[in-house]
C-alpha atoms as a PDB file:
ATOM      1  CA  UNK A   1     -22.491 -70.215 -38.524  1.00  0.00           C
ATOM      2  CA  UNK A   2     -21.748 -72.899 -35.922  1.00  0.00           C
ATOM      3  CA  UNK A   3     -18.499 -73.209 -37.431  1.00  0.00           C
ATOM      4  CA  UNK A   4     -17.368 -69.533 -37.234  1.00  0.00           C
ATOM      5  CA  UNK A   5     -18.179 -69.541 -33.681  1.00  0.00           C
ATOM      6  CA  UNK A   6     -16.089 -72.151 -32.778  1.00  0.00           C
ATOM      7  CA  UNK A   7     -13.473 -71.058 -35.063  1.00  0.00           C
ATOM      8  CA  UNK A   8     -13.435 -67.628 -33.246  1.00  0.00           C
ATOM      9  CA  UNK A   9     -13.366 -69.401 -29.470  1.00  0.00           C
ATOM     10  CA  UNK A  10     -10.314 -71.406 -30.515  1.00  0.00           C
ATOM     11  CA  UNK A  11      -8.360 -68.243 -31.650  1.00  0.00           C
ATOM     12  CA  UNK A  12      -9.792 -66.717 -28.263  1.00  0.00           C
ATOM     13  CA  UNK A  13      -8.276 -69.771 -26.470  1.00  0.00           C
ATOM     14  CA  UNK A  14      -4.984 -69.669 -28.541  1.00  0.00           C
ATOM     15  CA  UNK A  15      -4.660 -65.731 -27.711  1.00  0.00           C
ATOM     16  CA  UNK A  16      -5.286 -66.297 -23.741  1.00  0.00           C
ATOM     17  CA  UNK A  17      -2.652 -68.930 -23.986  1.00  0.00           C
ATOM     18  CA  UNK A  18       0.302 -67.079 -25.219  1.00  0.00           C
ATOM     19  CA  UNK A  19      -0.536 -64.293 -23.566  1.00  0.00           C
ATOM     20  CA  UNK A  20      -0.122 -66.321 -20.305  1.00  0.00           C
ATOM     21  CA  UNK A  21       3.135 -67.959 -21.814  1.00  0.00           C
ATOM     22  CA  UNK A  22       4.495 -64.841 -22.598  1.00  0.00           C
ATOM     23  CA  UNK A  23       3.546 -62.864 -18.914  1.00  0.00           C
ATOM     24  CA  UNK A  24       6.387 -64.512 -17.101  1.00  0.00           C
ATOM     25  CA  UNK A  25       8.491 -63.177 -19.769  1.00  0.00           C
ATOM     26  CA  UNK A  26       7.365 -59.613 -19.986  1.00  0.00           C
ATOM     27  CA  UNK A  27       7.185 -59.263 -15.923  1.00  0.00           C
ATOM     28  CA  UNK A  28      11.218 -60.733 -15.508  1.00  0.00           C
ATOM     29  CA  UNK A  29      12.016 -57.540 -18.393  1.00  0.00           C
ATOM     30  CA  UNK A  30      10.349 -54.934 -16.084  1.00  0.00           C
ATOM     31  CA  UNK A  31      11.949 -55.956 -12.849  1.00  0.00           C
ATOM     32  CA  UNK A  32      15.266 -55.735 -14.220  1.00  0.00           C
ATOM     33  CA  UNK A  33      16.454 -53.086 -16.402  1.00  0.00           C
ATOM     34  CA  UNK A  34      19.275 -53.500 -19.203  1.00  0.00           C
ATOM     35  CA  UNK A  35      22.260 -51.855 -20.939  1.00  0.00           C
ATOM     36  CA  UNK A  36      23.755 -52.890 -23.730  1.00  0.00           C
ATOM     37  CA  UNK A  37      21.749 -56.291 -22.530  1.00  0.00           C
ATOM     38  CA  UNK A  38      23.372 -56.510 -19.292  1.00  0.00           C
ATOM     39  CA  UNK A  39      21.791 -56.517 -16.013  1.00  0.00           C
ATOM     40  CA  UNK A  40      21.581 -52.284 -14.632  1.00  0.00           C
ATOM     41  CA  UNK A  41      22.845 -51.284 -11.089  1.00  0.00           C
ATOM     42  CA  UNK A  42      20.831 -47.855 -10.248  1.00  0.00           C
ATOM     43  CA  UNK A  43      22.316 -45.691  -7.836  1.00  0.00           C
ATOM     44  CA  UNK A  44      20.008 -43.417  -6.116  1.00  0.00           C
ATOM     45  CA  UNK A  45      22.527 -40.354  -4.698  1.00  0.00           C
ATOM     46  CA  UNK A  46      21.569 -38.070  -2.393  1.00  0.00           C
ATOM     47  CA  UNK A  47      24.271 -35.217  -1.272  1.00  0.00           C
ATOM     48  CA  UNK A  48      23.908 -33.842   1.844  1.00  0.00           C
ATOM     49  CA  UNK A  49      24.262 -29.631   1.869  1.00  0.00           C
ATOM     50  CA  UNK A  50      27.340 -30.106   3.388  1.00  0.00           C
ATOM     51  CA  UNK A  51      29.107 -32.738   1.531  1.00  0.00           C
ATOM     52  CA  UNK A  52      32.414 -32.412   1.504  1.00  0.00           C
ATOM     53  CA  UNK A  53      32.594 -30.094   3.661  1.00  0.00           C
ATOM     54  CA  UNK A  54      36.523 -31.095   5.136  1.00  0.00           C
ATOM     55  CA  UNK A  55      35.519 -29.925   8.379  1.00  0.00           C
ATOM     56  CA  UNK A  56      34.572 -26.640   7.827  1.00  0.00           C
ATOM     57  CA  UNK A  57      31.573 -24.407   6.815  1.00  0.00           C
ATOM     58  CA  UNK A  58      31.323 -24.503   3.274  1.00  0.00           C
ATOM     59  CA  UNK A  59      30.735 -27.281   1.352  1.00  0.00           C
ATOM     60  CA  UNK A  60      31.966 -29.056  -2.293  1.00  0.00           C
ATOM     61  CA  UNK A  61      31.088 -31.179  -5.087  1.00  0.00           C
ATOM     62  CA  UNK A  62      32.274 -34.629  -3.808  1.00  0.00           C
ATOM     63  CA  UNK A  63      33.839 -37.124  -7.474  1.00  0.00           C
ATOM     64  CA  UNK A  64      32.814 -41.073  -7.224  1.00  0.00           C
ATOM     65  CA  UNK A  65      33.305 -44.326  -8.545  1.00  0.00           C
ATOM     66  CA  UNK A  66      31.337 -47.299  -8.741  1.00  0.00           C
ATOM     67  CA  UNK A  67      33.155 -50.380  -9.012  1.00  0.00           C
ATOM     68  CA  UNK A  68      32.302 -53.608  -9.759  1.00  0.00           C
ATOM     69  CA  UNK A  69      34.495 -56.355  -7.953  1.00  0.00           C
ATOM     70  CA  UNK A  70      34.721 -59.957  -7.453  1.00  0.00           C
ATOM     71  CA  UNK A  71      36.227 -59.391  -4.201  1.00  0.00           C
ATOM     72  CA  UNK A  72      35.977 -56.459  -2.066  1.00  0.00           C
ATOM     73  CA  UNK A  73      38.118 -57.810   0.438  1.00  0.00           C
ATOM     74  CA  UNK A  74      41.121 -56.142   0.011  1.00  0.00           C
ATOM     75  CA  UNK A  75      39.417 -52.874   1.062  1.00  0.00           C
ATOM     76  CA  UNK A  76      39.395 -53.676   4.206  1.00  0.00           C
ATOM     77  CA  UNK A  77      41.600 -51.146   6.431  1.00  0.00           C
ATOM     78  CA  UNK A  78      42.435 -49.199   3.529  1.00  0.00           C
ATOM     79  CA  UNK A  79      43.105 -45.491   3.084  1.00  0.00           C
ATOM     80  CA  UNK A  80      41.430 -44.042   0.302  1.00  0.00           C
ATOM     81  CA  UNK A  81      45.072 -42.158  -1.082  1.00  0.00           C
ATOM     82  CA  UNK A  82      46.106 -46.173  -1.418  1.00  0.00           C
ATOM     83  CA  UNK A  83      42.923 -46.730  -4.071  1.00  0.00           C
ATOM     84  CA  UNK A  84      41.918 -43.936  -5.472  1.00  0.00           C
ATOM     85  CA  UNK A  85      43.295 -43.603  -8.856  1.00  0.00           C
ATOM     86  CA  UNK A  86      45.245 -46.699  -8.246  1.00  0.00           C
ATOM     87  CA  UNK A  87      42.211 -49.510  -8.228  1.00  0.00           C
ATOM     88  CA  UNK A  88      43.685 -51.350 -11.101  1.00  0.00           C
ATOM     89  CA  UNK A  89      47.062 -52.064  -9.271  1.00  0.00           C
ATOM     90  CA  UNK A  90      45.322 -52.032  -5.805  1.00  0.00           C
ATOM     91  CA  UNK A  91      42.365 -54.451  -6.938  1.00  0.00           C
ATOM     92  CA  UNK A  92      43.566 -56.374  -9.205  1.00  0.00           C
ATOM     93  CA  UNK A  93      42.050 -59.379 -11.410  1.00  0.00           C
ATOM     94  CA  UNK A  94      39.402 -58.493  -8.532  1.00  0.00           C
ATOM     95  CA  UNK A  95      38.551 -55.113 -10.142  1.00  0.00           C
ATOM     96  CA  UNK A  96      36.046 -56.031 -13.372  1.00  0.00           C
ATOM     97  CA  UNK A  97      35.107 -52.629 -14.162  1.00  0.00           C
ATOM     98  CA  UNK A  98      37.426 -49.668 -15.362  1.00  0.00           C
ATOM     99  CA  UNK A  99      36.565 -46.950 -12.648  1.00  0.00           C
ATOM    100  CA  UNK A 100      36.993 -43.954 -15.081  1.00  0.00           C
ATOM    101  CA  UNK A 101      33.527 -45.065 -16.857  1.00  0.00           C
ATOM    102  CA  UNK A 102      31.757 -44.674 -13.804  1.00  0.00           C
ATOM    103  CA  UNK A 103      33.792 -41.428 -12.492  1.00  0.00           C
ATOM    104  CA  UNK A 104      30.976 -38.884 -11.674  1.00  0.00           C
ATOM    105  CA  UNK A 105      30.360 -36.110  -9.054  1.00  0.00           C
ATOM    106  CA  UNK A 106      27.486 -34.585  -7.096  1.00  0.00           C
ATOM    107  CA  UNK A 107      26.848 -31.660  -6.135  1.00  0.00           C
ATOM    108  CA  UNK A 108      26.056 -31.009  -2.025  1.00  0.00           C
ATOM    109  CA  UNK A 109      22.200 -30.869  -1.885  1.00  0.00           C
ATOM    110  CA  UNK A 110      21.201 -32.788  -4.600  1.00  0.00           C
ATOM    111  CA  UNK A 111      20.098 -35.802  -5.898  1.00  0.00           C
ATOM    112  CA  UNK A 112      20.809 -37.936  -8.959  1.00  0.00           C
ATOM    113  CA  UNK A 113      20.078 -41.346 -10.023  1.00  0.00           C
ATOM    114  CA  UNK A 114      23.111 -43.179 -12.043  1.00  0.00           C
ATOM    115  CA  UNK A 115      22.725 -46.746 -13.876  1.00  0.00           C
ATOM    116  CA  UNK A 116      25.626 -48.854 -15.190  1.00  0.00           C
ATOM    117  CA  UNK A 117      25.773 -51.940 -17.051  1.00  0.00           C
ATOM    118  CA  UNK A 118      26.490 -54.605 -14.518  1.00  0.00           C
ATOM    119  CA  UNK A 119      29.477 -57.159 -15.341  1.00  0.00           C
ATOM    120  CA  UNK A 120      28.805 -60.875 -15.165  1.00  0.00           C
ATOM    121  CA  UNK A 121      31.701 -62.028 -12.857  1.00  0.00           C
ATOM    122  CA  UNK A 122      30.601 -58.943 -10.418  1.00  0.00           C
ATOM    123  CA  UNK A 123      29.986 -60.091  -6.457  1.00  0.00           C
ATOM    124  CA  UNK A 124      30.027 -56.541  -5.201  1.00  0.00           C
ATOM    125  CA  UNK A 125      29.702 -53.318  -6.041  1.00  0.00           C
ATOM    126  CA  UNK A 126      31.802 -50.782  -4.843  1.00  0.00           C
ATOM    127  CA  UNK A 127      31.242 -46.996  -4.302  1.00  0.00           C
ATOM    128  CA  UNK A 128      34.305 -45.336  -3.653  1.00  0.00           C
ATOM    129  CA  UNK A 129      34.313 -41.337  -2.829  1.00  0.00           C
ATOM    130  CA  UNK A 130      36.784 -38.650  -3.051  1.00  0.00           C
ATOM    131  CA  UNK A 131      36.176 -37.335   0.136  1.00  0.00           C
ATOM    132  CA  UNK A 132      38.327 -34.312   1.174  1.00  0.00           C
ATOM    133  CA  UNK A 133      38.980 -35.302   4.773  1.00  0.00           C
ATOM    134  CA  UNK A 134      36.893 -38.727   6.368  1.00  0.00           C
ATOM    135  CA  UNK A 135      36.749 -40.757   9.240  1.00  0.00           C
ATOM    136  CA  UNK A 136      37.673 -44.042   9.312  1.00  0.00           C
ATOM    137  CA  UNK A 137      36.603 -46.751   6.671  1.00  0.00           C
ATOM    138  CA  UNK A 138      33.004 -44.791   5.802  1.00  0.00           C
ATOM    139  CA  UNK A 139      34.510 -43.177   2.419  1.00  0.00           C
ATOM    140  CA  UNK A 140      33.595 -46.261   0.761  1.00  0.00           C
ATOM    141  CA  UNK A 141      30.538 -48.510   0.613  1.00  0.00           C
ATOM    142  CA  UNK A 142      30.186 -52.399  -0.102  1.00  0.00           C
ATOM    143  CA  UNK A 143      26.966 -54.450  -1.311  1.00  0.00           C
ATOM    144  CA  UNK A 144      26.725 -57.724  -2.184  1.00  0.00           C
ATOM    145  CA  UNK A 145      25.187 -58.661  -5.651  1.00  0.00           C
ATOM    146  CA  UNK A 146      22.599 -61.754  -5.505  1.00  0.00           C
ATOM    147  CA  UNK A 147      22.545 -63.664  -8.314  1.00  0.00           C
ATOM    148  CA  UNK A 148      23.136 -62.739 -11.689  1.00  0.00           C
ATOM    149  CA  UNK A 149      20.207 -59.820 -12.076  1.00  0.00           C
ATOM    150  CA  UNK A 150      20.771 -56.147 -11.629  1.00  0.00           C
ATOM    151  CA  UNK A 151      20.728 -54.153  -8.281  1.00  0.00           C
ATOM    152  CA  UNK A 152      19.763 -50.787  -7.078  1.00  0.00           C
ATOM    153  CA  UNK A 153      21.767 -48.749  -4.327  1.00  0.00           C
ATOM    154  CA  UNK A 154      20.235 -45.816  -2.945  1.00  0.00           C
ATOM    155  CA  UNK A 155      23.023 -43.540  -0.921  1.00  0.00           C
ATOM    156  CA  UNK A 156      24.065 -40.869   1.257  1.00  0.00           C
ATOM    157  CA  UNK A 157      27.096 -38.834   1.148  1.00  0.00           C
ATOM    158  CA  UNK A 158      27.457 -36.148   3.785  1.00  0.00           C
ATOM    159  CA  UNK A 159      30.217 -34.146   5.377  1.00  0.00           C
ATOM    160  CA  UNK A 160      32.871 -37.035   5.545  1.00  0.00           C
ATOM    161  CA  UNK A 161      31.155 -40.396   5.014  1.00  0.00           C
ATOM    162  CA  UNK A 162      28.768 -42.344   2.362  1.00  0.00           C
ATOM    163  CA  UNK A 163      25.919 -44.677   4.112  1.00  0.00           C
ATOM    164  CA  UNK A 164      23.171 -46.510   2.961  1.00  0.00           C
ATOM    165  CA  UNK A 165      19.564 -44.566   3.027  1.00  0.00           C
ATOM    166  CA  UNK A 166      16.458 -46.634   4.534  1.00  0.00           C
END
């Protein structure tokens, strides 16, 4: 009997050790989610109810892209006509993602949540928006990506511009 006793407190011991190996391992899986076993970016969208609105009194479905670049530099002072449907040419070896994969649209006064696989090279994401009339440089957004792990954007788009919800 002695011997079954200790027999079951080693396997007790051995149990409560990989358990405690494996924790680390289990807890890094939850924090960041995967496609395709690449890192996710989640975008949290919320549409105003009058996105889109060009100005006037009724508003419409706004279409988006997320890019993924390696630098978001040459954004800078652009015009969306100059990117939009041109981010290959415009981008460049910069541009890591193919925009029509990500092409989506919202509808003003709702709220979706988006995930995409996130590429490896990727410094920033992009969201880019097909606004019908905006004001200055607010019908994109920027982030930085830290690290290597996945990310999680939550938006705003409104009338003419796309900001960052806090």
């Amino acid at each position: 009997m002695p011997r079954s006793r200790t027999t079951a407190r080693r396997y007790r011991h051995v149990l409560a050790a990989l358990l405690l190996a494996a924790a680390p391992l289990v807890a890094s899986c939850a924090k960041v989610p995967l496609i395709g076993g690449k890192p996710a970016i989640t975008l949290d969208l919320t549409a105003g109810p009058m996105c889109n609105s060009c100005g006037k009194s009724e508003p419409h479905s706004l279409w988006f892209h997320v890019l993924q670049v390696a630098d978001a530099s040459a954004l800078s002072g652009a015009k969306p006509e100059q990117v939009w449907d041109h981010e290959a040419k415009f981008l460049g070896p910069a541009l890591l993602n193919d925009p029509k994969t990500t092409e989506n649209v919202i509808d003003p006064g709702t709220q979706k949540t988006f995930t995409f696989a996130r590429e490896a090279k990727a410094k920033f994401i992009v969201f880019e928006a097909n606004f019908c009339q905006t004001k200055g440089a607010c019908w994109y957004y920027v982030r930085p990506l830290k690290g290597s792990g996945g990310a999680k954007l939550d938006l705003f788009v409104d009338n003419f511009c796309v900001s960052e919800r806090h």
